[in-house]
N, C-alpha and C. Protein backbone atom coordinates (compact mmCIF):
# COMPACT_ATOMS: atom_id res chain seq x y z
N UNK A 1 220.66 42.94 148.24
CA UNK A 1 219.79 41.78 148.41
C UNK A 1 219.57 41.50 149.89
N UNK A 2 218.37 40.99 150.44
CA UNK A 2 218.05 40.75 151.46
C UNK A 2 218.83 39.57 151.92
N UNK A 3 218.69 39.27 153.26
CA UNK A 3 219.35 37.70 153.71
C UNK A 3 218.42 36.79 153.47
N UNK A 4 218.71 35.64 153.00
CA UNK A 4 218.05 34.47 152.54
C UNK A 4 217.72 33.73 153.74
N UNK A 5 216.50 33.08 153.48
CA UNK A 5 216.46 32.21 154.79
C UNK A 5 216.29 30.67 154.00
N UNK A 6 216.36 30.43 152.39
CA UNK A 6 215.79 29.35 152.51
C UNK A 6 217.14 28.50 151.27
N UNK A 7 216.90 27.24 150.57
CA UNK A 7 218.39 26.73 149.93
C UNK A 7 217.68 26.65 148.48
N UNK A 8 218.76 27.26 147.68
CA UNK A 8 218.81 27.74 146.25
C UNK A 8 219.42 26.60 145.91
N UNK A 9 219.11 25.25 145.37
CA UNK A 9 219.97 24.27 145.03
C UNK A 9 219.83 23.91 143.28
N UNK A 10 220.85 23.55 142.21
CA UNK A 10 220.87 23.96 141.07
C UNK A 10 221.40 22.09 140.30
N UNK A 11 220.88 21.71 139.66
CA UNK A 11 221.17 20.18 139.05
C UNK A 11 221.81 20.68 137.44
N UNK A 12 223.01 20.26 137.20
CA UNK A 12 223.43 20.13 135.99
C UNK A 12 223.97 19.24 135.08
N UNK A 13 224.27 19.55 134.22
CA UNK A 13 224.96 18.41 133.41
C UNK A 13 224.71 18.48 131.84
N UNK A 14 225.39 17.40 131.31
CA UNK A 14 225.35 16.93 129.84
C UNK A 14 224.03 16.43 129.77
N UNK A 15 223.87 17.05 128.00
CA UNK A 15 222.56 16.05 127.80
C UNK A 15 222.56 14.28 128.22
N UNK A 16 221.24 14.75 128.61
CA UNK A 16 220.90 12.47 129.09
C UNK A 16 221.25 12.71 129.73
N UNK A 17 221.68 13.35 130.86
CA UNK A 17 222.52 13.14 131.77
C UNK A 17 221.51 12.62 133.00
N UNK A 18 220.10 12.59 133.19
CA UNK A 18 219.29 12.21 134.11
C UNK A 18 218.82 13.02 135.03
N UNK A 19 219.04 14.03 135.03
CA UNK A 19 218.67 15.59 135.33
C UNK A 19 216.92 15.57 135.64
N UNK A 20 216.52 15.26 134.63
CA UNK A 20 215.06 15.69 135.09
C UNK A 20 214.20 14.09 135.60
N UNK A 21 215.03 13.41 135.51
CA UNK A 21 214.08 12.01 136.73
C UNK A 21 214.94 12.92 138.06
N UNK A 22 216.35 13.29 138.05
CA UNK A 22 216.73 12.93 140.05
C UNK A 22 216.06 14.68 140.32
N UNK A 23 216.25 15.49 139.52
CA UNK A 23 215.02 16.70 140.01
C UNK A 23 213.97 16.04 140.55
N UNK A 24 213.35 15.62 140.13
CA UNK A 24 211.75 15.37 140.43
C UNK A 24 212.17 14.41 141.97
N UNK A 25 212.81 13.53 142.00
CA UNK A 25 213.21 12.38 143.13
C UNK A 25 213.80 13.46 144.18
N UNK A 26 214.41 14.41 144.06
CA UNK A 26 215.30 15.40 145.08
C UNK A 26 213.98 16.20 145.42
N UNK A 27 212.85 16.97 144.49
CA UNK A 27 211.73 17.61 145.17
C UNK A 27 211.22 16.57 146.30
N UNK A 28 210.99 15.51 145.88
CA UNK A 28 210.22 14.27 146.37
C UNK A 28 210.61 14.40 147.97
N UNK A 29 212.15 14.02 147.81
CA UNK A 29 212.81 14.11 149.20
C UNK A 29 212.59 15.18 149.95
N UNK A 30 212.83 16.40 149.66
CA UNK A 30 212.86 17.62 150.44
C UNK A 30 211.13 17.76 150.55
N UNK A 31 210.30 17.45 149.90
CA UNK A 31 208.63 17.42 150.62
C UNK A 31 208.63 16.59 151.30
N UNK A 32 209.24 15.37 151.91
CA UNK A 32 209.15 14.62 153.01
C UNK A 32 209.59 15.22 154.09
N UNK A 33 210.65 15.88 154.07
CA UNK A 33 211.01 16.25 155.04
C UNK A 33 210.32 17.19 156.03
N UNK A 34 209.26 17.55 154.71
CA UNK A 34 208.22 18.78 155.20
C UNK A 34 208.58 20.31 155.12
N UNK A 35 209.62 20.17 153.82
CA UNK A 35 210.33 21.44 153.48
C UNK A 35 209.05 22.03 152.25
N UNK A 36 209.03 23.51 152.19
CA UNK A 36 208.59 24.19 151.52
C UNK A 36 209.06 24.35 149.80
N UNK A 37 208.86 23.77 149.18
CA UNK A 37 210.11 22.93 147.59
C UNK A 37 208.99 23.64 146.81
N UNK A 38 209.60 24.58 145.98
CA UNK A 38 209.88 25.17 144.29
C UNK A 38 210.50 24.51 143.37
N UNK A 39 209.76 23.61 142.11
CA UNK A 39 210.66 23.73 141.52
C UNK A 39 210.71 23.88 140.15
N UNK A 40 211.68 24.62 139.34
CA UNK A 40 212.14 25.32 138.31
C UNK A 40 212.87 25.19 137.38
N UNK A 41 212.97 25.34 136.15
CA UNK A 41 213.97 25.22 135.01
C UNK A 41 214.76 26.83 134.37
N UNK A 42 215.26 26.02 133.84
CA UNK A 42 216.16 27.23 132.85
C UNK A 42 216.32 26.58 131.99
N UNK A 43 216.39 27.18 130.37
CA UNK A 43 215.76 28.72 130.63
C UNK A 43 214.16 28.71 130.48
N UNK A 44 213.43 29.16 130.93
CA UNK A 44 211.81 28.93 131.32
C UNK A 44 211.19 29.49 132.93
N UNK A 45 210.66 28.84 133.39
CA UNK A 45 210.45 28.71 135.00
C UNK A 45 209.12 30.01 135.15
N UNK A 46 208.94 31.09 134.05
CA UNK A 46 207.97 32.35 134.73
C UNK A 46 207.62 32.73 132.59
N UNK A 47 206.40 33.50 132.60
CA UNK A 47 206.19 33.90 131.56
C UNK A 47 206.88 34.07 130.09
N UNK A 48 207.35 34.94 130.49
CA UNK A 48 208.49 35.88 129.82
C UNK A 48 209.57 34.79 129.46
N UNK A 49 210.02 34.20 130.72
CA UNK A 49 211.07 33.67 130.11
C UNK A 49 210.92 31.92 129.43
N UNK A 50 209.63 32.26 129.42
CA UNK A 50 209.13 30.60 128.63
C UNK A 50 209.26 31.01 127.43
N UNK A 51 208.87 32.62 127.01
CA UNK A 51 208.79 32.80 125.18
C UNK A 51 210.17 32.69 124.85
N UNK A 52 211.02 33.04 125.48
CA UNK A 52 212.57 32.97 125.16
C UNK A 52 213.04 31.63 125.55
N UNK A 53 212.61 31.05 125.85
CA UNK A 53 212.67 29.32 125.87
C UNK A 53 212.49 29.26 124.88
N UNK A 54 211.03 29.19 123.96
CA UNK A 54 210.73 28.89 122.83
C UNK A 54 211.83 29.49 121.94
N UNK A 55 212.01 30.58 121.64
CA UNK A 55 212.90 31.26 120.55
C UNK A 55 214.44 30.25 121.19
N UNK A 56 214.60 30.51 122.21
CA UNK A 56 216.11 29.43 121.66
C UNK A 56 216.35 27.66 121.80
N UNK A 57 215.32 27.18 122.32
CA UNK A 57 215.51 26.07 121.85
C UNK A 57 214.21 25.31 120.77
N UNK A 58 213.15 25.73 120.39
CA UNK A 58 212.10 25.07 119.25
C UNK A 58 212.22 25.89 118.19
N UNK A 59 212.23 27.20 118.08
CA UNK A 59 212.32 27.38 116.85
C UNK A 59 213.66 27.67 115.98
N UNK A 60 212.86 27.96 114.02
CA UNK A 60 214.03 27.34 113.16
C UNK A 60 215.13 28.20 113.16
N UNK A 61 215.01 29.43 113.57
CA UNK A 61 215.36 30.95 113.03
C UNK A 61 216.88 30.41 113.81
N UNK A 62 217.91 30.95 112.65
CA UNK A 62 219.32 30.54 113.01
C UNK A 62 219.84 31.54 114.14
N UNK A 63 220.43 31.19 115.46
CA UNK A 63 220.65 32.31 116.36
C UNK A 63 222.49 32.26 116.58
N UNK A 64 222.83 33.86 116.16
CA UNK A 64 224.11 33.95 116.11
C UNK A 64 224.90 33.53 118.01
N UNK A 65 225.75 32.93 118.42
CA UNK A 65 226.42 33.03 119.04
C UNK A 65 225.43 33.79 120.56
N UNK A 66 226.51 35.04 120.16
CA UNK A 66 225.85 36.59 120.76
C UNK A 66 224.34 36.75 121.07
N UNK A 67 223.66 36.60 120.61
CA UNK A 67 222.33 36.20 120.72
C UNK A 67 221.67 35.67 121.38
N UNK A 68 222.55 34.02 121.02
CA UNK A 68 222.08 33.26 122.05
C UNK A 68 222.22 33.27 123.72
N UNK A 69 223.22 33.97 123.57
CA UNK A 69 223.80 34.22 125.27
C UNK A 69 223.18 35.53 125.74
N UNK A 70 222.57 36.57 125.10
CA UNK A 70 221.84 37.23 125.67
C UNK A 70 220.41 37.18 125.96
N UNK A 71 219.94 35.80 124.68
CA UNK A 71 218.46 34.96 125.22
C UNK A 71 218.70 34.69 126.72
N UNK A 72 219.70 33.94 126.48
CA UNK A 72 219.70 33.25 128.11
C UNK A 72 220.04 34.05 129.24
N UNK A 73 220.74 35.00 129.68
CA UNK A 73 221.00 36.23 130.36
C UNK A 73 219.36 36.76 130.37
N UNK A 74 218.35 37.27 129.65
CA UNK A 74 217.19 38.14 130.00
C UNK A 74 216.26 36.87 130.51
N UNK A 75 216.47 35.55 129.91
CA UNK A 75 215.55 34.59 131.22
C UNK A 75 215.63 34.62 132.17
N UNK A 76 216.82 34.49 132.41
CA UNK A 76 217.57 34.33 133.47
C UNK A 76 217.19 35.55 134.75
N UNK A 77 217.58 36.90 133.74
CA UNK A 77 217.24 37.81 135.01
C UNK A 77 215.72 37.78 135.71
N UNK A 78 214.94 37.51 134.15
CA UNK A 78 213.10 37.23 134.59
C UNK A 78 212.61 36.61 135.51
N UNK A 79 213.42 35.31 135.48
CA UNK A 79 213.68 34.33 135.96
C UNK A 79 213.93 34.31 138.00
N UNK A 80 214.93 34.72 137.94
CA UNK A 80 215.31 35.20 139.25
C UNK A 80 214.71 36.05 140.04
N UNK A 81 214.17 37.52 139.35
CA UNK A 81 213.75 38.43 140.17
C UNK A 81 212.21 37.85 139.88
N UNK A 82 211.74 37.54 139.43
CA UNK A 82 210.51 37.35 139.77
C UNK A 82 209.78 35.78 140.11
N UNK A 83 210.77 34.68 140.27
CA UNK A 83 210.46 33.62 141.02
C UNK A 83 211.46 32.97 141.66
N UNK A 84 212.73 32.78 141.56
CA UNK A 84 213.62 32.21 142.29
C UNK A 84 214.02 32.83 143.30
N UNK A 85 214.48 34.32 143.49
CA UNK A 85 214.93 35.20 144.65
C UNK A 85 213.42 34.92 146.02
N UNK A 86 212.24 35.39 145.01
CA UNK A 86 211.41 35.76 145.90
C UNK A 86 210.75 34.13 147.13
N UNK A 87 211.38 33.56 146.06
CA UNK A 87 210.85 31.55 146.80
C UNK A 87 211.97 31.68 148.15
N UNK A 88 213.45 31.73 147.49
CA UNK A 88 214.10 31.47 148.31
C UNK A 88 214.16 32.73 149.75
N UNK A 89 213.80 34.12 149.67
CA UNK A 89 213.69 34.46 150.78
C UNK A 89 212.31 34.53 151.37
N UNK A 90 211.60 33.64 150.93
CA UNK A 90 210.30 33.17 151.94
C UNK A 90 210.77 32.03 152.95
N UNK A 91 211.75 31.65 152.22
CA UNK A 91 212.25 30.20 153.09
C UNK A 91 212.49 28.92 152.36
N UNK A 92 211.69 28.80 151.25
CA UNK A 92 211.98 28.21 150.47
C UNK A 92 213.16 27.29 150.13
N UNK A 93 213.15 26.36 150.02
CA UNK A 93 213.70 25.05 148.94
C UNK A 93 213.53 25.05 147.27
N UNK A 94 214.32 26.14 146.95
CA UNK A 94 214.36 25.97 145.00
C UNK A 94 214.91 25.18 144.40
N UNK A 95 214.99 24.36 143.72
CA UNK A 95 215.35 23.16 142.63
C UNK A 95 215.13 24.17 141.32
N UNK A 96 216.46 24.24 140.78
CA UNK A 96 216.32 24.68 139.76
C UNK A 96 217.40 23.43 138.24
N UNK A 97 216.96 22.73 137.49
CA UNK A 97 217.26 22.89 136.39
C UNK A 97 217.89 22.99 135.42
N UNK A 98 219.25 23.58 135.54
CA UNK A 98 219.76 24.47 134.85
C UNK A 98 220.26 25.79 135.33
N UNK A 99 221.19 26.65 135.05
CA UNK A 99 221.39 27.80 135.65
C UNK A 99 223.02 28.41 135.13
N UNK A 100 222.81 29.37 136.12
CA UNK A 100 224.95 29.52 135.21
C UNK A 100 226.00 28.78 134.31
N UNK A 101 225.84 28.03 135.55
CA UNK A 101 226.91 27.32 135.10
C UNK A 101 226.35 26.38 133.59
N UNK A 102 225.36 26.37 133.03
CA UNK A 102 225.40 26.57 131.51
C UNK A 102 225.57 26.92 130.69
N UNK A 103 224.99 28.11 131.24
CA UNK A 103 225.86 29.33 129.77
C UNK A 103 227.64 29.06 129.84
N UNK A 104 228.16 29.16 131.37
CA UNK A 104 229.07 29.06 131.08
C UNK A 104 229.90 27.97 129.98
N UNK A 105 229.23 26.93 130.40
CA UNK A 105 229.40 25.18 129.54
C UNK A 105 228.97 25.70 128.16
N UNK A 106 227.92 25.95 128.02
CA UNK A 106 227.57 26.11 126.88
C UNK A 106 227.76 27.10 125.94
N UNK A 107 227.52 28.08 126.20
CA UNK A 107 228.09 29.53 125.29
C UNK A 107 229.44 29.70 125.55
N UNK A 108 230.03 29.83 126.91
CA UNK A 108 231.17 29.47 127.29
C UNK A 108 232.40 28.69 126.44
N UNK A 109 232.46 27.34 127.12
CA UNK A 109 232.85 26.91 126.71
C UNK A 109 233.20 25.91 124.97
N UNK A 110 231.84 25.45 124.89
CA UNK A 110 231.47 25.20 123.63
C UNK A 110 231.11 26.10 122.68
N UNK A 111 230.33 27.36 123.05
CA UNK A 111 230.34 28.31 122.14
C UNK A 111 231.86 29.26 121.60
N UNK A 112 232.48 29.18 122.53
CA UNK A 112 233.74 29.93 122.62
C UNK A 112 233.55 31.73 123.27
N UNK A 113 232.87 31.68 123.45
CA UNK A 113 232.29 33.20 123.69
C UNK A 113 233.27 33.45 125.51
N UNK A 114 233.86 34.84 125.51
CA UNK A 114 234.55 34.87 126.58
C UNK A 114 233.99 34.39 128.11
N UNK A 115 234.96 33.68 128.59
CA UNK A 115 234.06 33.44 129.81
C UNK A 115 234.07 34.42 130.71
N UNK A 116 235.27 34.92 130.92
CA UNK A 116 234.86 36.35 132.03
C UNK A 116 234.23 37.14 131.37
N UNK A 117 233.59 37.45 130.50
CA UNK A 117 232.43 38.76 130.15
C UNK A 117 231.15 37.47 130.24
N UNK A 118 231.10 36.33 130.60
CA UNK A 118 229.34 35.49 130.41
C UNK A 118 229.94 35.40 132.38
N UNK A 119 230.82 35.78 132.79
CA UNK A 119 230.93 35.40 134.33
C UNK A 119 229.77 36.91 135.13
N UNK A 120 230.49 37.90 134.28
CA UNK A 120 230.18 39.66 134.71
C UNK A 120 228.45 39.61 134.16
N UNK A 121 228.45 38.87 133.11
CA UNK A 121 227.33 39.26 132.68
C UNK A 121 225.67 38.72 133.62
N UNK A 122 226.17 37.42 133.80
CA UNK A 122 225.43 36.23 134.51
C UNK A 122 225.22 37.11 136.10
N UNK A 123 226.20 37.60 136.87
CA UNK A 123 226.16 37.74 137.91
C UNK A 123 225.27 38.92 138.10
N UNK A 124 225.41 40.38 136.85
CA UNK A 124 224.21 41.13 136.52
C UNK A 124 223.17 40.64 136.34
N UNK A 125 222.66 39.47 135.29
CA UNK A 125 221.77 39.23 135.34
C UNK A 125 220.92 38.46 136.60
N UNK A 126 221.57 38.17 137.86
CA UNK A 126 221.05 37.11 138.47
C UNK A 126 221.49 37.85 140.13
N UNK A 127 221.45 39.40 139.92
CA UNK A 127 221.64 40.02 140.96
C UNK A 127 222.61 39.90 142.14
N UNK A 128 223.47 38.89 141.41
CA UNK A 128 224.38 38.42 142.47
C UNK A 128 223.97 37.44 142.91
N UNK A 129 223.02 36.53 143.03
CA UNK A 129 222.44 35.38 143.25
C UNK A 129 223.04 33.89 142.94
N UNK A 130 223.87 33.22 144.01
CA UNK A 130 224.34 32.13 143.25
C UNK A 130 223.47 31.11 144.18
N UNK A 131 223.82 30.10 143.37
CA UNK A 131 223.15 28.83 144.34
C UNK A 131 224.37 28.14 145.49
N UNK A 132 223.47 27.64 146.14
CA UNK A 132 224.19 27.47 147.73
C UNK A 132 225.11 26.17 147.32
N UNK A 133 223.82 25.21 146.28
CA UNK A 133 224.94 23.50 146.04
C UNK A 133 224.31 23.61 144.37
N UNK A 134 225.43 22.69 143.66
CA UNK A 134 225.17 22.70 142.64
C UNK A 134 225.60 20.98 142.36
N UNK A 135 224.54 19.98 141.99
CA UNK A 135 224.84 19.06 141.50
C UNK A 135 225.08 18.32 140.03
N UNK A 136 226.40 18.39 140.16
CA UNK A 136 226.93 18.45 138.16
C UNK A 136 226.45 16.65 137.93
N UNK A 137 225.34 15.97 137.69
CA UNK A 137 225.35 14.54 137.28
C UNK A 137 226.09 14.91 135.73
N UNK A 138 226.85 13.88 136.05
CA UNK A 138 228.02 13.85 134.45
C UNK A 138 227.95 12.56 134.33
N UNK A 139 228.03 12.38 133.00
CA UNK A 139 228.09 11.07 132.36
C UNK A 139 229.09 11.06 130.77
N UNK A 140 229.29 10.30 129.96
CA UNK A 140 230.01 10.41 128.85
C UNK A 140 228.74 11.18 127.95
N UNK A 141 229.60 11.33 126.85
CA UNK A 141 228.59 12.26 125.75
C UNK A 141 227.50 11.12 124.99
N UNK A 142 228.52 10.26 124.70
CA UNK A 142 227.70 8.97 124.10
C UNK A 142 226.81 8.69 124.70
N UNK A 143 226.82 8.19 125.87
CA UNK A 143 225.56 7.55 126.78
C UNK A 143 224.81 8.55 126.95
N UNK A 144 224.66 10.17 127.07
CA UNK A 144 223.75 11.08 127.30
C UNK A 144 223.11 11.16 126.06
N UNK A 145 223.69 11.14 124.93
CA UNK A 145 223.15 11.31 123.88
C UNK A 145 221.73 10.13 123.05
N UNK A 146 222.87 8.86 123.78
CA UNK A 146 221.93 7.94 123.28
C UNK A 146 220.57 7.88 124.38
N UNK A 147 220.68 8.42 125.54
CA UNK A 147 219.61 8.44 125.93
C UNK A 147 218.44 8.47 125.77
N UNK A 148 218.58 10.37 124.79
CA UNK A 148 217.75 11.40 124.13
C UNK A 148 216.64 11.01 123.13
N UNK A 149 215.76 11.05 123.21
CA UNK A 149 214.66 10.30 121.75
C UNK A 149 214.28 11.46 121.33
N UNK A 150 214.08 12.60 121.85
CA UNK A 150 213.48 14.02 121.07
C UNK A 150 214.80 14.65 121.37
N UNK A 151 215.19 15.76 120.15
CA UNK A 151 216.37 16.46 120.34
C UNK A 151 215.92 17.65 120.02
N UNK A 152 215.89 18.68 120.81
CA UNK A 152 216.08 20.38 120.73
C UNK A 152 217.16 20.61 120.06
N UNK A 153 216.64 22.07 119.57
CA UNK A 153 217.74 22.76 119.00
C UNK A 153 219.33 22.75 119.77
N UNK A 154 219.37 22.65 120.82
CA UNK A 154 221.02 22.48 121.77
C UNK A 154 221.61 20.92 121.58
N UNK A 155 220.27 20.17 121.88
CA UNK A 155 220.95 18.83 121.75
C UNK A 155 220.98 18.08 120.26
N UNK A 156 220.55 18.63 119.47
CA UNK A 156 220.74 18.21 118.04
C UNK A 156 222.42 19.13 117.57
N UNK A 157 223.18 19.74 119.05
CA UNK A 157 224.33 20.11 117.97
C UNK A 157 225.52 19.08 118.30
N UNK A 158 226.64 19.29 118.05
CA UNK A 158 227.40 18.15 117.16
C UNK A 158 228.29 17.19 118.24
N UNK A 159 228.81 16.25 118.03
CA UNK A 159 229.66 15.35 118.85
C UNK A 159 230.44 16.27 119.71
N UNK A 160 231.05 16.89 118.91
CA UNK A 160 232.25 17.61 119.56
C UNK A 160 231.79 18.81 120.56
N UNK A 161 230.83 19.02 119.76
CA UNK A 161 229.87 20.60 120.65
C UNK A 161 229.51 19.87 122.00
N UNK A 162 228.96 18.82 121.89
CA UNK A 162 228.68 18.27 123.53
C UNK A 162 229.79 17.81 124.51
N UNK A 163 230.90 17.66 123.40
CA UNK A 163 232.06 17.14 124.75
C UNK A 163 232.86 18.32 125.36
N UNK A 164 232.92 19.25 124.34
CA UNK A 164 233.49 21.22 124.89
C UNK A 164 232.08 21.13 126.00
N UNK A 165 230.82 21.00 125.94
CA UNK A 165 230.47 21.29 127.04
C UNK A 165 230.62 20.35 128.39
N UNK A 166 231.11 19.02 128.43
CA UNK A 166 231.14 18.26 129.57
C UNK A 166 232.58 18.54 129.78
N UNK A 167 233.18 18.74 128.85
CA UNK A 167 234.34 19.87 129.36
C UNK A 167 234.46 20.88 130.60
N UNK A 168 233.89 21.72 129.94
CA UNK A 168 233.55 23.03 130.49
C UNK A 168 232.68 22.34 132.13
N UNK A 169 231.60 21.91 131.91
CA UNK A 169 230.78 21.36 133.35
C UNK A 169 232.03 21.14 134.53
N UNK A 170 232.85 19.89 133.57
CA UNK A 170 234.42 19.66 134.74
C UNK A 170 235.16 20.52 135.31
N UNK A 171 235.32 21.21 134.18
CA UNK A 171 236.38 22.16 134.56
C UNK A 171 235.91 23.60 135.79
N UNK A 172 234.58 23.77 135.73
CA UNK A 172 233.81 24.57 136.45
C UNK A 172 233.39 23.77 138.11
N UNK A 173 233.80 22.64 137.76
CA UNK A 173 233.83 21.78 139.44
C UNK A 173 234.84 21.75 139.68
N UNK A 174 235.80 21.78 139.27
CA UNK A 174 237.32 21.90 139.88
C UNK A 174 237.70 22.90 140.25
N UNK A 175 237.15 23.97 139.84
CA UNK A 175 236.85 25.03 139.93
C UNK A 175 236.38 25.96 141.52
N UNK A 176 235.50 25.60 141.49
CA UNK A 176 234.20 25.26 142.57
C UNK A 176 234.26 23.97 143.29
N UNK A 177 234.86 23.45 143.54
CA UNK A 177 234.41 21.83 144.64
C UNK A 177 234.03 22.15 146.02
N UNK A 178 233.67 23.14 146.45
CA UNK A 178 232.48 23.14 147.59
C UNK A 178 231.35 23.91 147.06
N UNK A 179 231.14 24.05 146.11
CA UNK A 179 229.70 24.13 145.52
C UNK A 179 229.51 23.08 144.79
N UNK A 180 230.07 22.79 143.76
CA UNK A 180 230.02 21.72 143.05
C UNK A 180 230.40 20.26 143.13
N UNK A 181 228.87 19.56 143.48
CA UNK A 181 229.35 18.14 143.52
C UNK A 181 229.22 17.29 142.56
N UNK A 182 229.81 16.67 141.98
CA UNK A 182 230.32 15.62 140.85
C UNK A 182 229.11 14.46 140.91
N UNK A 183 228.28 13.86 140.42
CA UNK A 183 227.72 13.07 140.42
C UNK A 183 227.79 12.10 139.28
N UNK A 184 228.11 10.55 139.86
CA UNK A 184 228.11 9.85 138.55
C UNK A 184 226.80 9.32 138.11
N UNK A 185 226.38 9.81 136.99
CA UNK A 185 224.94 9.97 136.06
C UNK A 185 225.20 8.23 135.09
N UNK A 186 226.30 7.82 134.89
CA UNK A 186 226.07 6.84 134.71
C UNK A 186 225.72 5.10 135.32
N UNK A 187 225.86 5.80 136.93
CA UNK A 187 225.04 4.23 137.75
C UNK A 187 223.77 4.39 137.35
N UNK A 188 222.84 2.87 137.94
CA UNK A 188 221.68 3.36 137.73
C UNK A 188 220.84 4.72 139.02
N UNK A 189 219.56 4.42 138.52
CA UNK A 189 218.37 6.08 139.04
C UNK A 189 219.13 5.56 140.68
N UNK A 190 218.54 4.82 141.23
CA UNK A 190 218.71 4.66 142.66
C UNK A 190 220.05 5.37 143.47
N UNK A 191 221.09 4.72 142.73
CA UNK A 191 222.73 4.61 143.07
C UNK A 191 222.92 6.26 142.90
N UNK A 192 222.22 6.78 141.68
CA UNK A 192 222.30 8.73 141.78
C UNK A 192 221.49 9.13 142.37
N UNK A 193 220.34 8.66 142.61
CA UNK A 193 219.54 9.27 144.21
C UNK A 193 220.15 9.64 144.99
N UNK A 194 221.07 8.20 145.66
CA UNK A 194 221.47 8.69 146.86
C UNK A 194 222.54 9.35 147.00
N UNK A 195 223.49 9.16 145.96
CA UNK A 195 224.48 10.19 145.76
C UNK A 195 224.21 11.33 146.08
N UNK A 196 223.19 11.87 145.00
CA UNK A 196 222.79 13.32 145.84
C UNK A 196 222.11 13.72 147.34
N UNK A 197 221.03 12.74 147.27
CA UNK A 197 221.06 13.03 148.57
C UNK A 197 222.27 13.27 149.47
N UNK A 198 223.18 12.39 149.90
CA UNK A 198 224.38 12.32 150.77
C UNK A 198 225.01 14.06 150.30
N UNK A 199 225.19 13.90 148.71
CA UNK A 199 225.82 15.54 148.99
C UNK A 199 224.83 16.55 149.45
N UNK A 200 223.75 16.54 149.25
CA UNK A 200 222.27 17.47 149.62
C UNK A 200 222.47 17.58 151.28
N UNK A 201 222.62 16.14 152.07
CA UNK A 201 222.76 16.85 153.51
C UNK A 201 223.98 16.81 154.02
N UNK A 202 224.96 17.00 153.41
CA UNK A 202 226.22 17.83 153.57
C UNK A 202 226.51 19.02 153.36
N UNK A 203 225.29 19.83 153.05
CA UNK A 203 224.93 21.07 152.84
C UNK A 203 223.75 21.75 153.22
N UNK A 204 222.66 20.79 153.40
CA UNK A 204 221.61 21.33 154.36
C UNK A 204 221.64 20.93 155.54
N UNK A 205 222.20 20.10 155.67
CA UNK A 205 221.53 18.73 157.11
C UNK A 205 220.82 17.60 156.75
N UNK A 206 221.03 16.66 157.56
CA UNK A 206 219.60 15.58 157.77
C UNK A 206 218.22 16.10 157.83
């Protein structure tokens, strides 16, 4: 892989967790600054990996385990080599969405599926590509849930299935705590703005 010149930054969390208002508020910021901002989801973000969006989270067709984690692995690679790698070594500012550290949470941990073979697998699929900061907004399962008014196939699964994954999210920041910053998703929008921001230029700058 070439040297990067630009910041691969990655938003996660539990459902509800507020993910896609402080995305949009974090692009907001970094276009003020007069930064060059991409920004992206998983799994989705380029062609290809929108139809495999569709197949694993709208439609009915039951998907084994195994399956599901190799849906998300071929977005993923689509994903990367043909819009996230190429943003970030233009210079680029990527906001992505979603990313690893889901599958890991999710197939991972809640699925039960090994995590060192979704660690080997992820890192194939994503060329070795990690993100520079990763902001975990976490909140309880309850309050993410009650958030939710439309539920996808992931977030229609069960009490317990969502707390193995805010599980797993934790345990992958303790893990990681200079990539991973902890954000509390349950203050209000403002109070997690700036949260991230503050961790955002502790890793880019002012």
């Amino acid at each position: 892989m070439t040297a990067r010149r630009g910041w691969f930054i990655t938003l996660e969390g539990p459902e509800g967790c507020g993910k896609t208002t402080q995305f949009e508020l974090l692009a907001q910021w970094f276009r003020e600054r007069g930064d060059d901002v991409l920004t992206t989801i998983e799994p989705g973000g380029e062609p290809v990996a929108e139809t495999i969006r569709r197949m694993l989270l709208h439609d009915d067709d039951p998907l084994t385990a195994r399956t599901e984690l190799l849906l998300y692995l071929a977005a993923r690679a689509q994903h990367v080599e043909r819009v996230i790698l190429p943003a970030v070594e233009s210079g680029a500012v990527v906001i992505c969405a979603r990313f690893s550290d889901s599958t890991l949470a999710y197939q991972g941990y809640a699925r039960g599926l090994d995590i060192e073979f979704i660690r080997r697998a992820n890192d194939f699929a994503t060329a070795g590509l990690a993100p520079d900061l990763t902001l975990l907004i976490d909140c309880s399962v309850e309050l993410g849930l009650e958030r939710q008014q439309m539920r996808n196939r992931m977030e229609a699964e069960s009490l317990e299935f969502h707390r193995k994954v805010r599980h797993g999210f934790l345990q992958l920041a303790k893990e990681e705590p200079d990539r991973i910053k902890v954000i509390d998703g349950a203050a209000d929008i403002e109070t997690v703005r700036r949260s991230i921001i503050a961790a955002v230029e502790g890793c880019v700058g002012k």
